[in-house]
PDB file of N, CA and C in Angstrom:
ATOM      1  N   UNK A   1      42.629  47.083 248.671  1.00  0.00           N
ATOM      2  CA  UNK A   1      43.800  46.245 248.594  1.00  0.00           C
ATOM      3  C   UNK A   1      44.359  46.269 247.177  1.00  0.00           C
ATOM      4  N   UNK A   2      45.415  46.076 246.949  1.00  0.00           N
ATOM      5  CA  UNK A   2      46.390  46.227 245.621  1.00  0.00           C
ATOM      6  C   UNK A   2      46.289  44.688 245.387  1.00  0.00           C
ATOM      7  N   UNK A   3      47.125  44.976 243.652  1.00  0.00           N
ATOM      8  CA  UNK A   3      46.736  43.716 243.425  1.00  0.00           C
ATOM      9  C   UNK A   3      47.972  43.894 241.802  1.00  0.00           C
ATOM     10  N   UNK A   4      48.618  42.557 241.782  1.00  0.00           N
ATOM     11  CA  UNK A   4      49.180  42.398 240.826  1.00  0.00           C
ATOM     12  C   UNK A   4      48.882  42.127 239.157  1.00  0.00           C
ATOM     13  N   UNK A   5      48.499  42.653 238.276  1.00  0.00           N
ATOM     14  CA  UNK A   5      47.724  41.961 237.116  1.00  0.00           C
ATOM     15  C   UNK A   5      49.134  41.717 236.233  1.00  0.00           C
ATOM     16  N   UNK A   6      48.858  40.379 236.295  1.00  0.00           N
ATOM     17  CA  UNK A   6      49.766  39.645 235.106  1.00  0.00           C
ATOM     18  C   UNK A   6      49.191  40.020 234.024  1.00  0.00           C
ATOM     19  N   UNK A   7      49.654  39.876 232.442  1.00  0.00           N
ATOM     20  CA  UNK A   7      49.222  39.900 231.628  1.00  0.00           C
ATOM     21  C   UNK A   7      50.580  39.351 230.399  1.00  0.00           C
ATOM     22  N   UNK A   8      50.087  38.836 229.262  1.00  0.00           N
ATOM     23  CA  UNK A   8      51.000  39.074 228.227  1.00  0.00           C
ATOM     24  C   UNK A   8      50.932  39.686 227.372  1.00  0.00           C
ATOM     25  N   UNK A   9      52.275  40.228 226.976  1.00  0.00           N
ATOM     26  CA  UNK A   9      52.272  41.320 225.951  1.00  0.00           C
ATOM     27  C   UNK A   9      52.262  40.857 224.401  1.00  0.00           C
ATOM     28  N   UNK A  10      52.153  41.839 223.106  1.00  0.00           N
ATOM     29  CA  UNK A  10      51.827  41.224 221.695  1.00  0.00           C
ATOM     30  C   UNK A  10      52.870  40.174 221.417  1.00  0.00           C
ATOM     31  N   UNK A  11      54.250  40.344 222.077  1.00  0.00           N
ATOM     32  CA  UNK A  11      55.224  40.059 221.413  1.00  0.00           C
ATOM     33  C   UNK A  11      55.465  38.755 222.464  1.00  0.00           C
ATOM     34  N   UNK A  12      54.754  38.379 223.170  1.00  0.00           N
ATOM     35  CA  UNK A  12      54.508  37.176 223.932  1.00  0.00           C
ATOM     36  C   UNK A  12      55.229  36.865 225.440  1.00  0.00           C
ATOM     37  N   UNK A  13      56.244  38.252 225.805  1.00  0.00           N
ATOM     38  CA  UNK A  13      56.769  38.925 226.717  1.00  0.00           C
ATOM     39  C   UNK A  13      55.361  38.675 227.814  1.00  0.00           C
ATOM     40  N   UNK A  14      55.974  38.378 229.317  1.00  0.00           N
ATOM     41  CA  UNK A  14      54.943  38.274 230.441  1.00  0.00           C
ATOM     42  C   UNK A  14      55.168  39.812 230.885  1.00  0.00           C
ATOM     43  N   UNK A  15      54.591  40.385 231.238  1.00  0.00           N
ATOM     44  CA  UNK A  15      54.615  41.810 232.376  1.00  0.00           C
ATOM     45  C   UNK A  15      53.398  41.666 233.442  1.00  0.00           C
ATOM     46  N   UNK A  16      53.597  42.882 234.875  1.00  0.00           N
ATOM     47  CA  UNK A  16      52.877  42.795 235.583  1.00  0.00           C
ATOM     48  C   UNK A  16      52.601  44.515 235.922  1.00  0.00           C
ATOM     49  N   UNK A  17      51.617  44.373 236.235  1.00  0.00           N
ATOM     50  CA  UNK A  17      51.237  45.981 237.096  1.00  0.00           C
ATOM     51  C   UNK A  17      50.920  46.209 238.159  1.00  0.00           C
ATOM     52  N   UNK A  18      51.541  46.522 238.812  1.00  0.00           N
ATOM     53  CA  UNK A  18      50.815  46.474 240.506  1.00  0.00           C
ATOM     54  C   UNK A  18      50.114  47.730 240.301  1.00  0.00           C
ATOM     55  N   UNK A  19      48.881  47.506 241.088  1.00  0.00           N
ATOM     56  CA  UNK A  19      47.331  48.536 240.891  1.00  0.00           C
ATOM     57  C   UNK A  19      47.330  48.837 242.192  1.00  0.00           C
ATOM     58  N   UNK A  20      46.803  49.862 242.534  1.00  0.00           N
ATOM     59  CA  UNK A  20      46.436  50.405 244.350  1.00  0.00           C
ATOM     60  C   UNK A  20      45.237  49.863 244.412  1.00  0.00           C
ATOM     61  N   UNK A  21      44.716  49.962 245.277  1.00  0.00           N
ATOM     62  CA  UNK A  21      42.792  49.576 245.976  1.00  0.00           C
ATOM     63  C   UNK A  21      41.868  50.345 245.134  1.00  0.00           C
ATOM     64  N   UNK A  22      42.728  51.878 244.052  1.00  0.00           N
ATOM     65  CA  UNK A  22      41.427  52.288 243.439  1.00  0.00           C
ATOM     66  C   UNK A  22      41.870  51.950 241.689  1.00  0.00           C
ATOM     67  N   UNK A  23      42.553  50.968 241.937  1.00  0.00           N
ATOM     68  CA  UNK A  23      42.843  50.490 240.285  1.00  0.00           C
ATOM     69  C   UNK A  23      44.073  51.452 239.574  1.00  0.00           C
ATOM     70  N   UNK A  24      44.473  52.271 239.972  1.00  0.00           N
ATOM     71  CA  UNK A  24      45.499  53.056 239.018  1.00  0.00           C
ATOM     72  C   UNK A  24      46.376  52.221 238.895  1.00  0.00           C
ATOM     73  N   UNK A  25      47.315  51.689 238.291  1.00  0.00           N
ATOM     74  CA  UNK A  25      48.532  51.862 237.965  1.00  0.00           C
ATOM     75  C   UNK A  25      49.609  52.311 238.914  1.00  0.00           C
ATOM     76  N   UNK A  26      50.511  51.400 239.978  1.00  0.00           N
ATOM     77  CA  UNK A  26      51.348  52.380 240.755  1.00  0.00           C
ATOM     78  C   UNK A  26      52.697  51.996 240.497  1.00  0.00           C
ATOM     79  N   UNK A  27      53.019  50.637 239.262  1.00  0.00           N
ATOM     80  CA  UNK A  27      54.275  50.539 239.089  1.00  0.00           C
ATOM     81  C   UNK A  27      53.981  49.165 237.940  1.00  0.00           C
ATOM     82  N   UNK A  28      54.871  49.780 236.886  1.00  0.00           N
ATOM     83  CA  UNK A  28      55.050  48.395 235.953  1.00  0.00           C
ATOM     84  C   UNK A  28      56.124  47.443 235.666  1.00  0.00           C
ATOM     85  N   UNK A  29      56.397  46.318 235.138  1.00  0.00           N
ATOM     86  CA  UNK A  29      57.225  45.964 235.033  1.00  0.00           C
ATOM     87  C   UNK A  29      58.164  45.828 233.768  1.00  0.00           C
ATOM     88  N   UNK A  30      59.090  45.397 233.304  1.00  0.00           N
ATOM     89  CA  UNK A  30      59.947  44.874 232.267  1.00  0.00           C
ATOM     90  C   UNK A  30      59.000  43.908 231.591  1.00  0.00           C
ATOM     91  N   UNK A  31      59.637  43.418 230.818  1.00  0.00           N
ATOM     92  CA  UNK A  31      59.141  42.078 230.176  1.00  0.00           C
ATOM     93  C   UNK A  31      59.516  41.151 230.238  1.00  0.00           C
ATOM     94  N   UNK A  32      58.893  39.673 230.571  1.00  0.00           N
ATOM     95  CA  UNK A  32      60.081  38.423 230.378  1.00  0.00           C
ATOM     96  C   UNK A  32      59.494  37.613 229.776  1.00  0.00           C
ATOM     97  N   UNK A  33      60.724  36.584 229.778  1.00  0.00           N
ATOM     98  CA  UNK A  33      60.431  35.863 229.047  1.00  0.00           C
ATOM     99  C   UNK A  33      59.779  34.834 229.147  1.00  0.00           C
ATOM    100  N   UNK A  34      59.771  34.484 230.351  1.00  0.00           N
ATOM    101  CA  UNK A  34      58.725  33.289 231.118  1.00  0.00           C
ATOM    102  C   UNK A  34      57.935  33.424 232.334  1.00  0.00           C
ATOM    103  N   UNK A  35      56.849  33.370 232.562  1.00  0.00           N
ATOM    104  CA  UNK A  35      55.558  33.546 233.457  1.00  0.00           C
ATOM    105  C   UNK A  35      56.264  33.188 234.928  1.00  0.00           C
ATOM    106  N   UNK A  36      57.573  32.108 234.878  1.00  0.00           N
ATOM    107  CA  UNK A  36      58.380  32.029 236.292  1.00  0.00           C
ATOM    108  C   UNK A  36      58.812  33.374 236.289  1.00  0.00           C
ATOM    109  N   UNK A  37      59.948  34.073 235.279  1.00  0.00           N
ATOM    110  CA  UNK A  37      60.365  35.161 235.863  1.00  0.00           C
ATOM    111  C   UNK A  37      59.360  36.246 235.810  1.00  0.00           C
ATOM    112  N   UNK A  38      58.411  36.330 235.483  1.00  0.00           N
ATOM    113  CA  UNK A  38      57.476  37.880 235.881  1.00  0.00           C
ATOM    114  C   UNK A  38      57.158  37.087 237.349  1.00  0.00           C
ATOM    115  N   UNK A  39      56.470  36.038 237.593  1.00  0.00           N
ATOM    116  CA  UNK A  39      56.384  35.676 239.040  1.00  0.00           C
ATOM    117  C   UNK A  39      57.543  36.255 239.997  1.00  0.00           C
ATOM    118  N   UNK A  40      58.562  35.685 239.572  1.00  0.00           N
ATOM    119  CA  UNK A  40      60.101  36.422 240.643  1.00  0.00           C
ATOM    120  C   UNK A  40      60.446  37.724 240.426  1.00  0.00           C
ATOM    121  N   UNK A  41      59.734  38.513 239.753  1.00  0.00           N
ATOM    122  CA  UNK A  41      59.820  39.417 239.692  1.00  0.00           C
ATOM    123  C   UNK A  41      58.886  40.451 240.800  1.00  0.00           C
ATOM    124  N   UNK A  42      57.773  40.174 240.505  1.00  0.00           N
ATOM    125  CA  UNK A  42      56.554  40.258 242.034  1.00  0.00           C
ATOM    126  C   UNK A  42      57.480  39.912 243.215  1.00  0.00           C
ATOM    127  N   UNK A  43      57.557  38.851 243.636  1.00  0.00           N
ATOM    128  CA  UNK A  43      58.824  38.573 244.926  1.00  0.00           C
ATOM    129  C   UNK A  43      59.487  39.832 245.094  1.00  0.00           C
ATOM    130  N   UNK A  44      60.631  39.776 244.073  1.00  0.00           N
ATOM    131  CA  UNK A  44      61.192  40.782 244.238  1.00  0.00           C
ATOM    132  C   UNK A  44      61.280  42.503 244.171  1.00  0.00           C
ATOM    133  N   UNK A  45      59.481  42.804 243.884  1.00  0.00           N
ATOM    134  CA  UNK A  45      59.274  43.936 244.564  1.00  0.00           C
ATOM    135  C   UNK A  45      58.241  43.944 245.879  1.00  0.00           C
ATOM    136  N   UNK A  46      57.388  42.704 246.225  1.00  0.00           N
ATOM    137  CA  UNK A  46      56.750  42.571 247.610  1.00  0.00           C
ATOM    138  C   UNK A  46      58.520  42.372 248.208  1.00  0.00           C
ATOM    139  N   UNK A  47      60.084  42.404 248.248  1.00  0.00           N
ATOM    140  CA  UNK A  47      60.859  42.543 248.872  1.00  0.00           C
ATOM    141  C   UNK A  47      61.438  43.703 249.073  1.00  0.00           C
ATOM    142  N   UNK A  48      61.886  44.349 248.197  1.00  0.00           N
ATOM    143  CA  UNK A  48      62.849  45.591 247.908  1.00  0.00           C
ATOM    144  C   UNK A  48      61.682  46.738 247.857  1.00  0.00           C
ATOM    145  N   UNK A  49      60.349  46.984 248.109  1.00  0.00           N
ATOM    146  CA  UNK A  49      59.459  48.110 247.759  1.00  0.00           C
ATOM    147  C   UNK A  49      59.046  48.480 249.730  1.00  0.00           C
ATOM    148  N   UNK A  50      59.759  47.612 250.049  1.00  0.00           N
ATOM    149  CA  UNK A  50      60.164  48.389 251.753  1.00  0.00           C
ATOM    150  C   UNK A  50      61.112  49.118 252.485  1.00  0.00           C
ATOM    151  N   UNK A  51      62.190  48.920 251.161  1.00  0.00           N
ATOM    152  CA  UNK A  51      63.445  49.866 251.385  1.00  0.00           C
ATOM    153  C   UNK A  51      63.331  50.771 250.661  1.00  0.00           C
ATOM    154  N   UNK A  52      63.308  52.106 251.091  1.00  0.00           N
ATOM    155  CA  UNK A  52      63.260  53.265 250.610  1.00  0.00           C
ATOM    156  C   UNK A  52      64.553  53.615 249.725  1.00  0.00           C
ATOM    157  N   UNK A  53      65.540  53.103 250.221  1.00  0.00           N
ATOM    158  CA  UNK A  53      66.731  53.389 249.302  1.00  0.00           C
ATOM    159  C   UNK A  53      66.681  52.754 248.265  1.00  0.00           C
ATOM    160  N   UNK A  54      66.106  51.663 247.774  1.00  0.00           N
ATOM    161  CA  UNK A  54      65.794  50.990 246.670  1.00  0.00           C
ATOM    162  C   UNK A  54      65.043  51.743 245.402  1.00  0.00           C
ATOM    163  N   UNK A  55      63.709  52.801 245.842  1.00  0.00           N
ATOM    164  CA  UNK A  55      63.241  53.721 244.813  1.00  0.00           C
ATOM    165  C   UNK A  55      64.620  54.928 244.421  1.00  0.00           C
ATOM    166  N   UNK A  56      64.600  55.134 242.989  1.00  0.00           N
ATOM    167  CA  UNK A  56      65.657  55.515 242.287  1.00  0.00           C
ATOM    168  C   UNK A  56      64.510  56.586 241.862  1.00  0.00           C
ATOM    169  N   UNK A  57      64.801  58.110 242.639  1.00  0.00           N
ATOM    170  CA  UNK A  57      63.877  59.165 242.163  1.00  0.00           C
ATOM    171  C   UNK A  57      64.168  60.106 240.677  1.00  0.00           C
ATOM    172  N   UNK A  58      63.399  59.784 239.886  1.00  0.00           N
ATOM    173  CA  UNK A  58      64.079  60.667 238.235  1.00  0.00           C
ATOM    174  C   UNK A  58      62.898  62.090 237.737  1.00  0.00           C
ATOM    175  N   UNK A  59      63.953  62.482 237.017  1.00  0.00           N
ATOM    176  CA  UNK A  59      63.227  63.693 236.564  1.00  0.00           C
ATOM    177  C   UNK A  59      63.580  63.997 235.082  1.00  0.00           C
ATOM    178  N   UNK A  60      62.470  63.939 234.170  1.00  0.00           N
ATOM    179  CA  UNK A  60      62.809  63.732 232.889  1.00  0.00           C
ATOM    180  C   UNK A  60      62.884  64.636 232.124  1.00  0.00           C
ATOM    181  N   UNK A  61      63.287  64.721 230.898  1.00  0.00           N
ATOM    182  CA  UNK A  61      63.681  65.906 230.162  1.00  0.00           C
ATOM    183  C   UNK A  61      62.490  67.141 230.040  1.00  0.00           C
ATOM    184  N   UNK A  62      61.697  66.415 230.760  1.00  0.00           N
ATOM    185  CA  UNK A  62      60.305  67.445 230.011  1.00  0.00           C
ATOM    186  C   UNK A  62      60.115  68.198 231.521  1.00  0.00           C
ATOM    187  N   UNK A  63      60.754  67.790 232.749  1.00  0.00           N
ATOM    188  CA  UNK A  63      60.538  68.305 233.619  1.00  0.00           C
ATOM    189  C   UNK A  63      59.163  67.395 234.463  1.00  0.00           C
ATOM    190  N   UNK A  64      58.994  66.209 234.136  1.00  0.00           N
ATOM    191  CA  UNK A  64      58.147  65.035 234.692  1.00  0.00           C
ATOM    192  C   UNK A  64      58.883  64.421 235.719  1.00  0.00           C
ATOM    193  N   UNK A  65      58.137  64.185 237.175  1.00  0.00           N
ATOM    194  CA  UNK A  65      58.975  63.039 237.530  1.00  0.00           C
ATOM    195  C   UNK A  65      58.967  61.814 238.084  1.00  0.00           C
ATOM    196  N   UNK A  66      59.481  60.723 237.853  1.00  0.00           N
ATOM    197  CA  UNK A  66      58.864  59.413 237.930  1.00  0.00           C
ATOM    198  C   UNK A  66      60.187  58.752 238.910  1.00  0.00           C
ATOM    199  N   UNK A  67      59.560  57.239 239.257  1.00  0.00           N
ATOM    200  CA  UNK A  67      60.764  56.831 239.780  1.00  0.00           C
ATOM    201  C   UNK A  67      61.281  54.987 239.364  1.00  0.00           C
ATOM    202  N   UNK A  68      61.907  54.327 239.472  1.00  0.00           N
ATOM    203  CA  UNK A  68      62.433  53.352 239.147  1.00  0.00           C
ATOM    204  C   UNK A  68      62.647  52.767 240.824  1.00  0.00           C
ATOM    205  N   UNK A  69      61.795  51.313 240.711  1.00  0.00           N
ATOM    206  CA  UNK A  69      62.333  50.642 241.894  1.00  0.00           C
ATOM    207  C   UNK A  69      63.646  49.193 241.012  1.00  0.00           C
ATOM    208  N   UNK A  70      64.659  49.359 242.096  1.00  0.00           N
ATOM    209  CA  UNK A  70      65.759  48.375 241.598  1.00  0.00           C
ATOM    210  C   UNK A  70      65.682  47.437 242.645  1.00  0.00           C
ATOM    211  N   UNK A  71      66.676  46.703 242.589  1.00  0.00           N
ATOM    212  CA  UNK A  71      66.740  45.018 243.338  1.00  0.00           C
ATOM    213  C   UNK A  71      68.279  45.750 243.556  1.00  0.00           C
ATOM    214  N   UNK A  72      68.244  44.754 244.747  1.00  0.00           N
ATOM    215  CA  UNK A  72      69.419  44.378 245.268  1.00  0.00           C
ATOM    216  C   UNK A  72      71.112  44.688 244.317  1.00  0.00           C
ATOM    217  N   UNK A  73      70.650  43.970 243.083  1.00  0.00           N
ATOM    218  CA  UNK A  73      71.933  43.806 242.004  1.00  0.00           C
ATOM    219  C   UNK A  73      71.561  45.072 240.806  1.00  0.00           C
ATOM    220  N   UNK A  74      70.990  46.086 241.541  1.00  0.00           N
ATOM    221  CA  UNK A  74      70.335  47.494 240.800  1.00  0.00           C
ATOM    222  C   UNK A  74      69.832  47.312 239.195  1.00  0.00           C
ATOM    223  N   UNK A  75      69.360  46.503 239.042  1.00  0.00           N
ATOM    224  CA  UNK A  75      68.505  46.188 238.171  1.00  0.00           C
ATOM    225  C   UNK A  75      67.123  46.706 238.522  1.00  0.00           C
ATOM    226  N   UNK A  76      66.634  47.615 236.896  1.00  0.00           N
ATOM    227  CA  UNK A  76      64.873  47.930 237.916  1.00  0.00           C
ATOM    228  C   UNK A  76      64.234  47.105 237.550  1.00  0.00           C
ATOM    229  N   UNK A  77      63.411  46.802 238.298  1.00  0.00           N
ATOM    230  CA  UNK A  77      62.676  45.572 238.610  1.00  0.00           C
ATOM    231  C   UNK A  77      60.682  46.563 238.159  1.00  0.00           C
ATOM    232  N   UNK A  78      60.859  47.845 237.989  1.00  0.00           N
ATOM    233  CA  UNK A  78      59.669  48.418 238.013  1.00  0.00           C
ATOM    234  C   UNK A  78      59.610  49.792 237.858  1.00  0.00           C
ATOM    235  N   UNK A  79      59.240  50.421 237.645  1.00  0.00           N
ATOM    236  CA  UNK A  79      59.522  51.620 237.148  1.00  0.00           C
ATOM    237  C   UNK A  79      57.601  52.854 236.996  1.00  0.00           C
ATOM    238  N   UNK A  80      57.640  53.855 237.325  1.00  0.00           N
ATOM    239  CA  UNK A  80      56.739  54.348 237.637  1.00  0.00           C
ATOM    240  C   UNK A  80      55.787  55.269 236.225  1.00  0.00           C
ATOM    241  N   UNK A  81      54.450  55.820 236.562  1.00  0.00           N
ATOM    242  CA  UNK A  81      53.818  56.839 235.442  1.00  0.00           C
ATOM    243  C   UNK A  81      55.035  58.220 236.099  1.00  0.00           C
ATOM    244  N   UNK A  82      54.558  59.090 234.661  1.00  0.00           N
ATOM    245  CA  UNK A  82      55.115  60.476 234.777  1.00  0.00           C
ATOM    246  C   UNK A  82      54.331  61.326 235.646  1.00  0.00           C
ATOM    247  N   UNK A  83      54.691  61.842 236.766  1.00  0.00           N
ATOM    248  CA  UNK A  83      54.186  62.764 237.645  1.00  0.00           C
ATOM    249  C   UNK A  83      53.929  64.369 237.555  1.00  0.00           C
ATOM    250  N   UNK A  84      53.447  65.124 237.778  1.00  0.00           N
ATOM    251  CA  UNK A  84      53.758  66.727 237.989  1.00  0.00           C
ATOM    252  C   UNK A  84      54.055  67.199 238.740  1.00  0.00           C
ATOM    253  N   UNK A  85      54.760  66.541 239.784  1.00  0.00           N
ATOM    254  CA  UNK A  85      55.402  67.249 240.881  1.00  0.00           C
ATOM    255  C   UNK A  85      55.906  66.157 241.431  1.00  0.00           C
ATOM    256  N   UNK A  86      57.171  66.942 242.368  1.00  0.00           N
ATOM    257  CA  UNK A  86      58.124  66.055 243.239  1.00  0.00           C
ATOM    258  C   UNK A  86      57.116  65.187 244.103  1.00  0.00           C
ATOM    259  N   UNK A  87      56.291  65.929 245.017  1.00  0.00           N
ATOM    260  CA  UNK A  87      54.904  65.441 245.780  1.00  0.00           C
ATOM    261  C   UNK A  87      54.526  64.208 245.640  1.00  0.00           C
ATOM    262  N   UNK A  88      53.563  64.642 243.729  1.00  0.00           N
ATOM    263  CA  UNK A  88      52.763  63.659 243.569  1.00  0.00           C
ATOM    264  C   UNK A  88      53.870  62.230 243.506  1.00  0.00           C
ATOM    265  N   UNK A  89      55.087  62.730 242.860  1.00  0.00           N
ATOM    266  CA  UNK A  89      56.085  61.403 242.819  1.00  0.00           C
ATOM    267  C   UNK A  89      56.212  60.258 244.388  1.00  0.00           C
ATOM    268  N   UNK A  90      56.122  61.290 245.677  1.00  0.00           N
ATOM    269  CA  UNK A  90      56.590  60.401 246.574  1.00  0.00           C
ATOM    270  C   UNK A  90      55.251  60.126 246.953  1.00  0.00           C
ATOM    271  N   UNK A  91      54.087  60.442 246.989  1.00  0.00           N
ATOM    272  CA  UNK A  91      52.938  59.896 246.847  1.00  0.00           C
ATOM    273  C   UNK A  91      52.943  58.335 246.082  1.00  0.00           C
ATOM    274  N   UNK A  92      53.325  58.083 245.100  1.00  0.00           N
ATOM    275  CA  UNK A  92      53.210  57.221 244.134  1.00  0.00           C
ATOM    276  C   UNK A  92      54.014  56.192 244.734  1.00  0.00           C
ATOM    277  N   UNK A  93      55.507  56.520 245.425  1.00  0.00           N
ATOM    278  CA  UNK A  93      56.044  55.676 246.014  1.00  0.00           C
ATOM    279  C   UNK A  93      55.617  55.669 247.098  1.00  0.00           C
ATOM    280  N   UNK A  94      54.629  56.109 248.159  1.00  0.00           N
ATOM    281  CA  UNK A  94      54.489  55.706 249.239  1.00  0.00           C
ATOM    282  C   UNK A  94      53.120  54.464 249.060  1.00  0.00           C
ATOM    283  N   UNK A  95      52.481  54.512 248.035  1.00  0.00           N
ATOM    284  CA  UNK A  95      51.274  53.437 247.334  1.00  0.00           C
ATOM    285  C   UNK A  95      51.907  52.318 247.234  1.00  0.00           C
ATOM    286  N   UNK A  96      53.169  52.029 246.595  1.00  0.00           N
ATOM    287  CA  UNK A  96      53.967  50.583 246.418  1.00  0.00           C
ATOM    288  C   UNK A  96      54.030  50.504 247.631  1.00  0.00           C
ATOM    289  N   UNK A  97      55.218  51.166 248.445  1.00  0.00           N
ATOM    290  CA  UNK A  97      55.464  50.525 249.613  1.00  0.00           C
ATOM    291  C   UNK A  97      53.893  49.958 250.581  1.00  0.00           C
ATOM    292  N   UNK A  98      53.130  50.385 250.309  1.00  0.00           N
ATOM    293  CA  UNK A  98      51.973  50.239 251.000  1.00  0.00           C
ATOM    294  C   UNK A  98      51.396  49.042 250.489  1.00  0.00           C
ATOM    295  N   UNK A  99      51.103  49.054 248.893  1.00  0.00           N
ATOM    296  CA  UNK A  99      50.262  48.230 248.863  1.00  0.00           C
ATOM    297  C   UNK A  99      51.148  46.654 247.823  1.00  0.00           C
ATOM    298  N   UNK A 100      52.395  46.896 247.754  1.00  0.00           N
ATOM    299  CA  UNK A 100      53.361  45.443 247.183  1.00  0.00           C
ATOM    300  C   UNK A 100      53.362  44.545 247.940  1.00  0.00           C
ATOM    301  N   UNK A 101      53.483  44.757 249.192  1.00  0.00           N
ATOM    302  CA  UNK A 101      53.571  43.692 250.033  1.00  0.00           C
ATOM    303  C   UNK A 101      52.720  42.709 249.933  1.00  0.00           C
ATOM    304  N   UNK A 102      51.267  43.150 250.082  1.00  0.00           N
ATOM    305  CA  UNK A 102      50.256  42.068 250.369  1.00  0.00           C
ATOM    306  C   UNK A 102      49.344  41.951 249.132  1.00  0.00           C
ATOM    307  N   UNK A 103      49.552  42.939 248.630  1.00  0.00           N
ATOM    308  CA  UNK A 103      48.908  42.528 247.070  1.00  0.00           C
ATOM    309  C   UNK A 103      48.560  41.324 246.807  1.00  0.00           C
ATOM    310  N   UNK A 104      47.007  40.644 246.288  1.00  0.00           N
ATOM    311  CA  UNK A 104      47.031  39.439 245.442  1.00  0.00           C
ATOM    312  C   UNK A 104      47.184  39.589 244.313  1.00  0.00           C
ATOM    313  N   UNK A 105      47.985  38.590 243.335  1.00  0.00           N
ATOM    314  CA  UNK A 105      48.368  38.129 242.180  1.00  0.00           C
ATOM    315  C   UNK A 105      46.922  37.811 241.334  1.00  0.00           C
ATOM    316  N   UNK A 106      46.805  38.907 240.064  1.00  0.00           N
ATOM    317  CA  UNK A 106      45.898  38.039 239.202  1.00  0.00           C
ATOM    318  C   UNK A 106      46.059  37.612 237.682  1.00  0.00           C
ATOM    319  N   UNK A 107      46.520  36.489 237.186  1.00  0.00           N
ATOM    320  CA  UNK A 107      46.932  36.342 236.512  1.00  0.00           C
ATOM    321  C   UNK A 107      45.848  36.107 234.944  1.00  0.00           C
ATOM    322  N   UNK A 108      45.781  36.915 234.030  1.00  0.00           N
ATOM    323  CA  UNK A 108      45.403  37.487 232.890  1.00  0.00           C
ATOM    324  C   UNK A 108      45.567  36.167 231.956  1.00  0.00           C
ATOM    325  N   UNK A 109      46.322  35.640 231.817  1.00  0.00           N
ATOM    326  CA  UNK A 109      47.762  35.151 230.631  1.00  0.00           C
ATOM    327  C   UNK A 109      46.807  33.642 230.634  1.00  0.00           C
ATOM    328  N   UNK A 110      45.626  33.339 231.828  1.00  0.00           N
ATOM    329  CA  UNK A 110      45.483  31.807 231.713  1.00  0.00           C
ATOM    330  C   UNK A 110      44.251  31.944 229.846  1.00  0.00           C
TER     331      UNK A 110
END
């Protein structure tokens, strides 16, 4: 099962990582400014990480490719590691959609 790890960053910014069942890393977040909005931020990828049109597929100068999940008002809400292939990329997005939904929340920051 996946799982959300809250944490805060040096600069006192909240972020989150949603992890798969074997701990990697399958999507991070922005930074905010308050422990409510990294919370609504989770919401709003256990929402939008079921619509496929929502992952924003990229390919970076180095020839890496990663992807960006957005919200509704196309803001990304999360954004992915660098991949080596198109493959491993939709691999990576098929882990969110799988495991955002039901993910438990663990929050670091207490």
């Amino acid at each position: 099962m996946g799982k959300y790890l809250v944490t805060k960053r040096v600069n006192g910014e909240f972020q989150f990582n949603l992890k798969a069942g074997n701990g990697q890393t399958i999507l991070a977040s922005e930074g905010y400014s308050t422990k409510a909005g990294c919370e609504n931020g989770i919401e709003s990828v256990r929402k939008n990480a079921q619509d496929d049109g929502r992952f924003e597929r990229k390919e970076s100068s180095n020839g890496k490719h990663y992807f960006n999940l957005k919200a509704g008002n196309n803001q990304i809400i999360g954004n992915s590691e660098m991949y080596e292939s198109v493959a491993a990329r939709e691999n990576g997005i098929e882990s969110v959609k799988k495991n955002a939904p039901d993910a438990i929340i663990e929050d670091q920051t207490a």
